[in-house]
N, C-alpha and C. Protein backbone atom coordinates (compact mmCIF):
# COMPACT_ATOMS: atom_id res chain seq x y z
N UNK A 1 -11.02 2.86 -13.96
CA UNK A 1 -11.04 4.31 -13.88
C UNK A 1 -9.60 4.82 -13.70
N UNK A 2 -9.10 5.74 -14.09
CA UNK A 2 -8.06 6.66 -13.93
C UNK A 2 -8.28 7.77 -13.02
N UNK A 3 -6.61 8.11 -12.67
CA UNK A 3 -6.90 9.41 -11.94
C UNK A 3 -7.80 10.27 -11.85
N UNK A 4 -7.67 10.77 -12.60
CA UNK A 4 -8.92 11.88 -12.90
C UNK A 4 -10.31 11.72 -12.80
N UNK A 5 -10.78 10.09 -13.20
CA UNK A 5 -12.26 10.01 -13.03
C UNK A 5 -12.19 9.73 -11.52
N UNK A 6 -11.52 9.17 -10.94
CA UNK A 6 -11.57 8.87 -9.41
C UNK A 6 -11.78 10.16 -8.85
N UNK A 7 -10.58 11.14 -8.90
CA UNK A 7 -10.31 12.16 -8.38
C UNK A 7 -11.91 12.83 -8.93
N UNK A 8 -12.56 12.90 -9.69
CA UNK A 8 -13.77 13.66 -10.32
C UNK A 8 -14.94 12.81 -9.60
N UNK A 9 -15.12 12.37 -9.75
CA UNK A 9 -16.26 11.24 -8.64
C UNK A 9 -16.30 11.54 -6.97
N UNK A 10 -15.06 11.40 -6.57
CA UNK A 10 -14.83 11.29 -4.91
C UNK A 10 -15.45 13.50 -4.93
N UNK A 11 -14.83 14.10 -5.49
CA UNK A 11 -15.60 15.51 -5.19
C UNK A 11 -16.94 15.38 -5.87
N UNK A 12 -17.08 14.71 -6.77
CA UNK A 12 -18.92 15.08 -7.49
C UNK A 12 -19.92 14.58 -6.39
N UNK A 13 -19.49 13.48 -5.34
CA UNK A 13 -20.29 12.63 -4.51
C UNK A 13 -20.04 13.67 -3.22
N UNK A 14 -19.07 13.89 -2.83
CA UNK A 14 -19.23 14.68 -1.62
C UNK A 14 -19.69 15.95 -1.85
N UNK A 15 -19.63 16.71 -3.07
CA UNK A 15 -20.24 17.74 -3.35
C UNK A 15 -21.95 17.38 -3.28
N UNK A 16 -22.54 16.46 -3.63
CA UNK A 16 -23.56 15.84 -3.72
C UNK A 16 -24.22 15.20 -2.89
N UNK A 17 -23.23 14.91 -1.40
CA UNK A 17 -23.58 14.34 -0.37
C UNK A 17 -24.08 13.43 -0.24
N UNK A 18 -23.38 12.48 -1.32
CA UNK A 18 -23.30 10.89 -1.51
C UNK A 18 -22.38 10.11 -1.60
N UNK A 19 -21.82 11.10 -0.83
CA UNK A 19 -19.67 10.11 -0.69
C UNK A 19 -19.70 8.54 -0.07
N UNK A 20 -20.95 8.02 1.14
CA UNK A 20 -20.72 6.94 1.03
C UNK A 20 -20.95 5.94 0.35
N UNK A 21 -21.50 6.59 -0.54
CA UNK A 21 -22.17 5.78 -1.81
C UNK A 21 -20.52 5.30 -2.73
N UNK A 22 -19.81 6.60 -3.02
CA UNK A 22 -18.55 6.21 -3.56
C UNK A 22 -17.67 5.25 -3.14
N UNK A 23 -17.76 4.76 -1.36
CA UNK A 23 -16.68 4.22 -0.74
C UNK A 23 -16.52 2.58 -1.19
N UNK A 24 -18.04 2.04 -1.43
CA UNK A 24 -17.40 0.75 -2.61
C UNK A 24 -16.74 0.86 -3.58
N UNK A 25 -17.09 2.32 -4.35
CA UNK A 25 -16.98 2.01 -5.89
C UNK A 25 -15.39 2.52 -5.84
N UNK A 26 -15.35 3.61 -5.40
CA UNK A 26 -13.63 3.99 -5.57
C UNK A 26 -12.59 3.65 -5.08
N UNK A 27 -12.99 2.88 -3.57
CA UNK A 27 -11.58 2.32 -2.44
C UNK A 27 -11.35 1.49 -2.45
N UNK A 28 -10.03 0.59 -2.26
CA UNK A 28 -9.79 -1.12 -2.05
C UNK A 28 -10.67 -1.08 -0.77
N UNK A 29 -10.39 -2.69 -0.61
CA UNK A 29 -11.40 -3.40 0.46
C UNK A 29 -10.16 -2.78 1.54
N UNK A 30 -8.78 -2.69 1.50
CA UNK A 30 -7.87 -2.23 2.17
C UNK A 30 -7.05 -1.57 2.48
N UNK A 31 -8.02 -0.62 2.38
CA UNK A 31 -7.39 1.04 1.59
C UNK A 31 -7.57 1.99 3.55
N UNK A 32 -6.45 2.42 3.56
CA UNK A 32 -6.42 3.12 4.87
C UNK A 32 -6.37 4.67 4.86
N UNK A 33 -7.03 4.92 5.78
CA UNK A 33 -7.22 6.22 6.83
C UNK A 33 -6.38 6.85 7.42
N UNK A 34 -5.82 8.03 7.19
CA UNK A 34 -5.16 8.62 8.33
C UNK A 34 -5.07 9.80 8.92
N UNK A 35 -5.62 10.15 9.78
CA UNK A 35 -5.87 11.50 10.63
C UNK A 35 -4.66 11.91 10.88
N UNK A 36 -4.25 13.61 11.04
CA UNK A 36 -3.58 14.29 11.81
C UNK A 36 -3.43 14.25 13.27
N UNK A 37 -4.65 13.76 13.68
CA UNK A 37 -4.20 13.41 15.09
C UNK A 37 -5.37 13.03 15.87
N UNK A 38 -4.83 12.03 16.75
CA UNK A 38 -5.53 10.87 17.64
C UNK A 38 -6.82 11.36 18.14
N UNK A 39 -7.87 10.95 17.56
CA UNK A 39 -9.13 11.45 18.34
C UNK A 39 -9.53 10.44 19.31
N UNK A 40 -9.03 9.64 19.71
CA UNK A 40 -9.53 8.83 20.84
C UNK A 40 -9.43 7.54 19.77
N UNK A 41 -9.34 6.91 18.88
CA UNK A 41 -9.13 5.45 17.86
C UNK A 41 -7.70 5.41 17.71
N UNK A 42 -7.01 6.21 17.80
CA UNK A 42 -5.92 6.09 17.10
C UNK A 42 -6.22 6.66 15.50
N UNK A 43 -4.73 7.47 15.09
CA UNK A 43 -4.63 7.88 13.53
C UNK A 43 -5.10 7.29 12.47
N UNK A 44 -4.73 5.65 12.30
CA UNK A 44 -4.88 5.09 11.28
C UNK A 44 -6.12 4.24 11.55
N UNK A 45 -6.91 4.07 10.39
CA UNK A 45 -7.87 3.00 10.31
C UNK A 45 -7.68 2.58 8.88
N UNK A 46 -7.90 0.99 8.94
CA UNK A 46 -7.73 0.03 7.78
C UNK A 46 -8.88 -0.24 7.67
N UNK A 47 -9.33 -0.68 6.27
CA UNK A 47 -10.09 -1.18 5.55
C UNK A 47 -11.55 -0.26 5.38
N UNK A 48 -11.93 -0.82 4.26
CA UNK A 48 -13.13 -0.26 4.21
C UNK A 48 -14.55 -0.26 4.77
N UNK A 49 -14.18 -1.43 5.52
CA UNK A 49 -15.38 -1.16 6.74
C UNK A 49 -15.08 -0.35 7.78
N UNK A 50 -13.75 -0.12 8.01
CA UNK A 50 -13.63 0.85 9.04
C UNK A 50 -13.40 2.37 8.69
N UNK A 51 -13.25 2.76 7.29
CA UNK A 51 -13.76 3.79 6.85
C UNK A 51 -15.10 4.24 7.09
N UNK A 52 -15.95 3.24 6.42
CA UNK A 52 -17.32 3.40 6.65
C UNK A 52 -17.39 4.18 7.99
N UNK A 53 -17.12 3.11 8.93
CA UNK A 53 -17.24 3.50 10.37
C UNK A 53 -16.77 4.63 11.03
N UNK A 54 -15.95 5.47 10.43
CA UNK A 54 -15.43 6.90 10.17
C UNK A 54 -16.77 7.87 9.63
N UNK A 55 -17.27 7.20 9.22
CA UNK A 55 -18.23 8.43 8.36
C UNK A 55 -19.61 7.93 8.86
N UNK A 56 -19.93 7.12 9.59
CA UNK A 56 -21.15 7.21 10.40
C UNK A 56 -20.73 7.67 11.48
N UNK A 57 -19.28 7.60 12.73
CA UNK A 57 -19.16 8.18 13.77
C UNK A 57 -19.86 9.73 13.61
N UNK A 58 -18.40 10.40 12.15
CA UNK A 58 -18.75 11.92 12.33
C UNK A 58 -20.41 12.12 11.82
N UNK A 59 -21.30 11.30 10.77
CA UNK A 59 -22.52 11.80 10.75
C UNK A 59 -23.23 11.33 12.28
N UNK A 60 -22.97 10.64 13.06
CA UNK A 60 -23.62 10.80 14.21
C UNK A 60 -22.95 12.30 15.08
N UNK A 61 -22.36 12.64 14.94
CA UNK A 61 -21.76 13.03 15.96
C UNK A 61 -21.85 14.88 16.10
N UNK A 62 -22.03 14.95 14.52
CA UNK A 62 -21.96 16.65 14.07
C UNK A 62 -23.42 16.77 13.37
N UNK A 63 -23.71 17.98 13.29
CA UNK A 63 -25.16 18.51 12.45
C UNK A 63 -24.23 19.46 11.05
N UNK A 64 -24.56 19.20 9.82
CA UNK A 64 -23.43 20.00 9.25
C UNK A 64 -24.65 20.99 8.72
N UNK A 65 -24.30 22.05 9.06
CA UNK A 65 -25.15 23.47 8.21
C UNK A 65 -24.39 23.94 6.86
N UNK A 66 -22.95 23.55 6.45
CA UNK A 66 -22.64 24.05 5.03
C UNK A 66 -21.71 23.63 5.15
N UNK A 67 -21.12 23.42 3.68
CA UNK A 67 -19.65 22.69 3.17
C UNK A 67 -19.35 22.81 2.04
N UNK A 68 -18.40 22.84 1.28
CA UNK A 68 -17.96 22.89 0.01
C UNK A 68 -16.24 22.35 -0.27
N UNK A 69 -16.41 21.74 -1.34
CA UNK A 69 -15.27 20.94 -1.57
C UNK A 69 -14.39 21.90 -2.88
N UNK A 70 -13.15 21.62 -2.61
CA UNK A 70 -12.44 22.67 -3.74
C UNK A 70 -11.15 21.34 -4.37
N UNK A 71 -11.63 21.08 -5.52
CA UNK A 71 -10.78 20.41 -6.44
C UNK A 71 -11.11 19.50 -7.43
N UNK A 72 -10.38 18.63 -7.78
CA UNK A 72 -9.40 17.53 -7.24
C UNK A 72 -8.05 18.09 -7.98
N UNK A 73 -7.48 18.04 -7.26
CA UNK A 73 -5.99 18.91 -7.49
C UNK A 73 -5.18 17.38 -8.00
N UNK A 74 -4.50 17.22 -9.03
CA UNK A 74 -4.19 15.69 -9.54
C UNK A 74 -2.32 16.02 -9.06
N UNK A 75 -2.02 15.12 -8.86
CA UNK A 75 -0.46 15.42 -8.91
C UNK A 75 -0.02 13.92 -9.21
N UNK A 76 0.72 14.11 -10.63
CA UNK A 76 1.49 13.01 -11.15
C UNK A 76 0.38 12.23 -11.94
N UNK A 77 0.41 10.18 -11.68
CA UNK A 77 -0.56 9.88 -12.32
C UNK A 77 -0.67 9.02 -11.04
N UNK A 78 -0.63 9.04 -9.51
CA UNK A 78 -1.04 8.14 -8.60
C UNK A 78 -1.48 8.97 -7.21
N UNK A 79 -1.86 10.75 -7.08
CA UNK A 79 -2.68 11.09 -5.96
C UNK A 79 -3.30 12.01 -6.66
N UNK A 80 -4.14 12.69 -5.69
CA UNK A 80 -4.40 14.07 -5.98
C UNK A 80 -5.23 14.64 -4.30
N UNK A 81 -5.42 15.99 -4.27
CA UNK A 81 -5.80 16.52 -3.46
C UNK A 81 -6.87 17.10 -3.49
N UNK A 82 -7.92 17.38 -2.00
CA UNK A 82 -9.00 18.50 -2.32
C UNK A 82 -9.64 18.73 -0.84
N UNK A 83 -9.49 19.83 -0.79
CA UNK A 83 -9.71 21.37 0.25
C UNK A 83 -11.19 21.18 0.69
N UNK A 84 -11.62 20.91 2.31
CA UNK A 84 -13.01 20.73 2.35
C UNK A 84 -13.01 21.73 3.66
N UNK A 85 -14.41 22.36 3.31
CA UNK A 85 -14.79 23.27 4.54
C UNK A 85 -15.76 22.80 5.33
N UNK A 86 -16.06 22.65 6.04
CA UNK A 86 -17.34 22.33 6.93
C UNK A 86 -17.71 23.17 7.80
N UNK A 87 -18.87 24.05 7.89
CA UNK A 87 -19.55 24.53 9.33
C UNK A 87 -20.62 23.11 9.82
N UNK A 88 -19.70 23.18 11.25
CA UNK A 88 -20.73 22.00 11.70
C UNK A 88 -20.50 22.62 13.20
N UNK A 89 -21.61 22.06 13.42
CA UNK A 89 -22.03 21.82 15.19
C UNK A 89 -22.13 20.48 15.52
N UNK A 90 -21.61 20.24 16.82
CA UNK A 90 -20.79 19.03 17.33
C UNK A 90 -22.83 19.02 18.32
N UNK A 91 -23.21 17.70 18.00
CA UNK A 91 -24.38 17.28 18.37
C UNK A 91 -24.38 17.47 20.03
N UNK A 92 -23.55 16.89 20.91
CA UNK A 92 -23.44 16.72 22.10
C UNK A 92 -23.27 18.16 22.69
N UNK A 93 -22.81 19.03 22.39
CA UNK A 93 -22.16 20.40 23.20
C UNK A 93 -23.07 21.55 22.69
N UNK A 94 -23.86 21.33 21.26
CA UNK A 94 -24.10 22.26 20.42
C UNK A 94 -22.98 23.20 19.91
N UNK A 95 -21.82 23.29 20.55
CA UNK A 95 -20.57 23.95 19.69
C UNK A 95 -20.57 24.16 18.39
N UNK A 96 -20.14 25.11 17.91
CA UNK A 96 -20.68 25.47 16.02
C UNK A 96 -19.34 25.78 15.73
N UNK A 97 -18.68 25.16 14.57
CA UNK A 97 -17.14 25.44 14.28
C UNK A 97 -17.06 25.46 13.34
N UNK A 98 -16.09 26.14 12.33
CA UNK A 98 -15.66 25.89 11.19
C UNK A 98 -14.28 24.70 11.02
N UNK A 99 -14.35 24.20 10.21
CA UNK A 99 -13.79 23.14 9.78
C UNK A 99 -12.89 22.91 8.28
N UNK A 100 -11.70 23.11 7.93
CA UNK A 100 -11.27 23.14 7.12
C UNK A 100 -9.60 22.06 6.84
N UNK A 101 -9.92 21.37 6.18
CA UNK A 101 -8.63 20.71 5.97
C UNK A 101 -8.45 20.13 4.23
N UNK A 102 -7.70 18.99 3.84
CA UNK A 102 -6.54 19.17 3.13
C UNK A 102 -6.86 17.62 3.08
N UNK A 103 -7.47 16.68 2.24
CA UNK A 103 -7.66 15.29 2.16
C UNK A 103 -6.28 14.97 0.83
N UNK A 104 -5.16 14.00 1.20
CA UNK A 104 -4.14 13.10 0.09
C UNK A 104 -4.89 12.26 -0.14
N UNK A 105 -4.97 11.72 -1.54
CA UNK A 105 -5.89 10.48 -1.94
C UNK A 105 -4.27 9.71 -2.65
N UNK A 106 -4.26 8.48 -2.57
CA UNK A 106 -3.20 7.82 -3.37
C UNK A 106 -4.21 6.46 -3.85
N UNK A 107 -3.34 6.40 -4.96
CA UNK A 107 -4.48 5.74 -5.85
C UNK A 107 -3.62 4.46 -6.59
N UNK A 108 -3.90 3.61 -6.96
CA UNK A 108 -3.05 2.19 -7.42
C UNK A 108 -4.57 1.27 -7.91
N UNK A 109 -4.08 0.85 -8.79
CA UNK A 109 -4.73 0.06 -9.53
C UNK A 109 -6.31 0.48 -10.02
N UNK A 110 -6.70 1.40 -9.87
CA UNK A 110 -8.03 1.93 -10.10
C UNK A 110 -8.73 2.05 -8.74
N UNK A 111 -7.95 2.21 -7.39
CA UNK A 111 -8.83 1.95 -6.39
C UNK A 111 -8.21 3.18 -5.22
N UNK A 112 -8.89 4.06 -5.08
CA UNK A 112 -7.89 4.95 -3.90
C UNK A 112 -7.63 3.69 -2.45
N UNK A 113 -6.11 3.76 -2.28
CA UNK A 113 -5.54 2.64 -1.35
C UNK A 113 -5.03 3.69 -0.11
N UNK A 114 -4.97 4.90 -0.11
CA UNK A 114 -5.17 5.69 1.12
C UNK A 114 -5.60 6.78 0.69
N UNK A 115 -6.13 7.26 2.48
CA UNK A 115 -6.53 8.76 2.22
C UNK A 115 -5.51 9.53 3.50
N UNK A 116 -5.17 10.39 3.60
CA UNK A 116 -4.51 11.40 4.55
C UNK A 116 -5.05 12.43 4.73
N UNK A 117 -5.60 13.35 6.19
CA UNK A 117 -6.11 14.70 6.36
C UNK A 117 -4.99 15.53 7.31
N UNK A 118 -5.15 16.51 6.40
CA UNK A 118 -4.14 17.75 7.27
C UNK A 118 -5.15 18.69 7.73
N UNK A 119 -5.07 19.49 8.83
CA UNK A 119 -5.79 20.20 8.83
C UNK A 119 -5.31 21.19 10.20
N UNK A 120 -5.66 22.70 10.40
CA UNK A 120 -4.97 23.28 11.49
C UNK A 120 -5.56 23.54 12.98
């Protein structure tokens, strides 16, 4: 796959709310994670089991009532970007927040090998 089908897949699945379905097909086995800032793990997580483990924490953790993904914004022929909103409520507090950040995908050999979130 190329840029573009990667970058077109990773939003068609989360638009679709089957992104972990993508995390074999599009990531190396050692493709890393990196948050804006320390939620209690530390920033970075390696590999793709510990991605996984990223995306069952937050589905345990939040109830999401709406979301929408805006892109894949391509830049060059090795990242691209895309804009995700989330209204979610945090399971434990019931707290209801909006959620918006800024996912870097970098990509090598047909396999996204990191992801990066900005967010304010």
């Amino acid at each position: 796959m190329d840029l573009k089908e990667i970058a077109q897949a990773l939003v068609e699945g989360c638009r679709a709310g089957t992104e972990l379905d993508n995390l074999g097909r599009l990531y190396a086995e050692d493709a890393v994670s990196v948050e804006a800032m320390d939620q209690g793990g530390g920033r970075e997580t390696k590999g793709l089991e510990g991605i996984r483990g990223k995306h069952a924490w937050f589905d345990s953790a939040f109830e999401i009532h709406d979301s929408s993904v805006e892109g894949p914004f391509l830049h060059g022929d090795d990242r691209f970007a895309v804009i995700f909103d989330v209204d979610a409520s945090e399971k434990a507090t019931g707290e209801r927040m909006p959620m918006r950040e800024v996912g870097i995908y970098h990509v090598a050999d047909g396999k996204i090998v990191r992801e990066e979130f900005f967010y304010s």
